[in-house]
Protein backbone atom coordinates (compact mmCIF):
# COMPACT_ATOMS: atom_id res chain seq x y z
CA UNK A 1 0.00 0.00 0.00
CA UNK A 2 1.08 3.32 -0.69
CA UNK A 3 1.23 5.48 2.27
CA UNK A 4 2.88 8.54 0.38
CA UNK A 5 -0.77 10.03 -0.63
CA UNK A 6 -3.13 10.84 1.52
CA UNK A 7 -6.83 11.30 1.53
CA UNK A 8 -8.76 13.81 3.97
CA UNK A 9 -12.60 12.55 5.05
CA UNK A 10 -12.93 15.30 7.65
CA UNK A 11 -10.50 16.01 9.98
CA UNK A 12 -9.10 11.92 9.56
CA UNK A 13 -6.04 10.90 7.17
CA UNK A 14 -6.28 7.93 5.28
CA UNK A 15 -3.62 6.43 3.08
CA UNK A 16 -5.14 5.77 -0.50
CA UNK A 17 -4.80 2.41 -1.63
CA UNK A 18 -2.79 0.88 -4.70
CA UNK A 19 -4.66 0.06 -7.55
CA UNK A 20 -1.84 -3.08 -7.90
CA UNK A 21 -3.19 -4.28 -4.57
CA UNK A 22 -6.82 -4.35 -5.17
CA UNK A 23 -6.53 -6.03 -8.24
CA UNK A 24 -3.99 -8.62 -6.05
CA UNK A 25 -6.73 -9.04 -3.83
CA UNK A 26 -9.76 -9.23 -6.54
CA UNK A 27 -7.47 -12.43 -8.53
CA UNK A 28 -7.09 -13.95 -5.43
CA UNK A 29 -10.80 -13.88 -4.42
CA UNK A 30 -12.53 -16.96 -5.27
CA UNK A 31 -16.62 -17.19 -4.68
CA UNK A 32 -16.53 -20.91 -4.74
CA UNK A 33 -14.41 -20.77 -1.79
CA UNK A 34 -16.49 -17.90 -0.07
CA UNK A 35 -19.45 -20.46 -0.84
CA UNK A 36 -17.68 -23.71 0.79
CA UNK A 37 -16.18 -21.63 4.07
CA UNK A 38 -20.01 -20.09 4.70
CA UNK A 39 -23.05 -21.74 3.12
CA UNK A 40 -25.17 -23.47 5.69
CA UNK A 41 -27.16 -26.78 4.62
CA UNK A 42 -24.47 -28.47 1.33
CA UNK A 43 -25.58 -25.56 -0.28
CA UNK A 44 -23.55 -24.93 -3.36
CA UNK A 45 -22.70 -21.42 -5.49
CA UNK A 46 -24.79 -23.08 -8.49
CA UNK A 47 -27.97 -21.72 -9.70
CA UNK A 48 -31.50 -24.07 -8.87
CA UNK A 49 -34.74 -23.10 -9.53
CA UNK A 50 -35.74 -24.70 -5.96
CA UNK A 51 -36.88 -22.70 -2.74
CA UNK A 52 -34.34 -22.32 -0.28
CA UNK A 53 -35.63 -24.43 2.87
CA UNK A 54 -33.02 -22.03 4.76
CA UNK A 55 -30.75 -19.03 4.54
CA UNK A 56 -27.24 -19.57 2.34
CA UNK A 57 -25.83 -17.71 5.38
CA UNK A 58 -26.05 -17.84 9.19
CA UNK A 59 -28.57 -15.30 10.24
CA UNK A 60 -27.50 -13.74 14.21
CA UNK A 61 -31.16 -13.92 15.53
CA UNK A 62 -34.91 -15.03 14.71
CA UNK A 63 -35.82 -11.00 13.72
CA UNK A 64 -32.87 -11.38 10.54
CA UNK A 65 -34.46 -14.46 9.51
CA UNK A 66 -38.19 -13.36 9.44
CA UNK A 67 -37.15 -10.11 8.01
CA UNK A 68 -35.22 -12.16 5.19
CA UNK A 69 -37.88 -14.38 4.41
CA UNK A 70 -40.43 -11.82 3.98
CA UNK A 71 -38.27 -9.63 1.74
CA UNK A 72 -37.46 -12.61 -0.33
CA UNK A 73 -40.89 -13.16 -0.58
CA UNK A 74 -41.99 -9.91 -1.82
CA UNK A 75 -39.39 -9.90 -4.08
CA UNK A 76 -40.35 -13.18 -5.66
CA UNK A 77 -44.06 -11.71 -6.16
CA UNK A 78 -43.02 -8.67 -8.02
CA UNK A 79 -44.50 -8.94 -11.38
CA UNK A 80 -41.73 -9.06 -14.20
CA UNK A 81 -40.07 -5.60 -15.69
């Protein structure tokens, strides 16, 4: 990272990252592996056309879990754009 330039956000320095890093860090990243470490249930990056029975990721409490399942189902009852 280069620490040379310097970005102001109020009265708080940050150093401005190196667009050589990022794109380090962006190669390295792999979403199968994201999927593997943190999908609950076997469930796999692929596409299905099935319901999930359960969220791809651990939810902290009972309120995140309603909440998702409602939003996903208004989402899946919005007619087609």
């Amino acid at each position: 990272m280069n620490h040379d330039t310097v970005s102001m956000v109020g009265d708080l320095h940050l150093p401005l990252p190196d667009d050589d890093d990022d794109s380090q860090e962006i190669a390295d990243y792999k979403f199968t592996k994201f999927a593997a470490t943190h999908f609950q249930g076997n469930a796999t990056p692929t596409y299905i056309r099935q319901v999930l029975k359960q969220p791809l990721l651990p939810l902290k409490n009972e309120g995140d879990q309603l909440v998702t399942e409602l939003l996903v189902l208004s989402l899946t009852h919005l007619p087609d754009v």
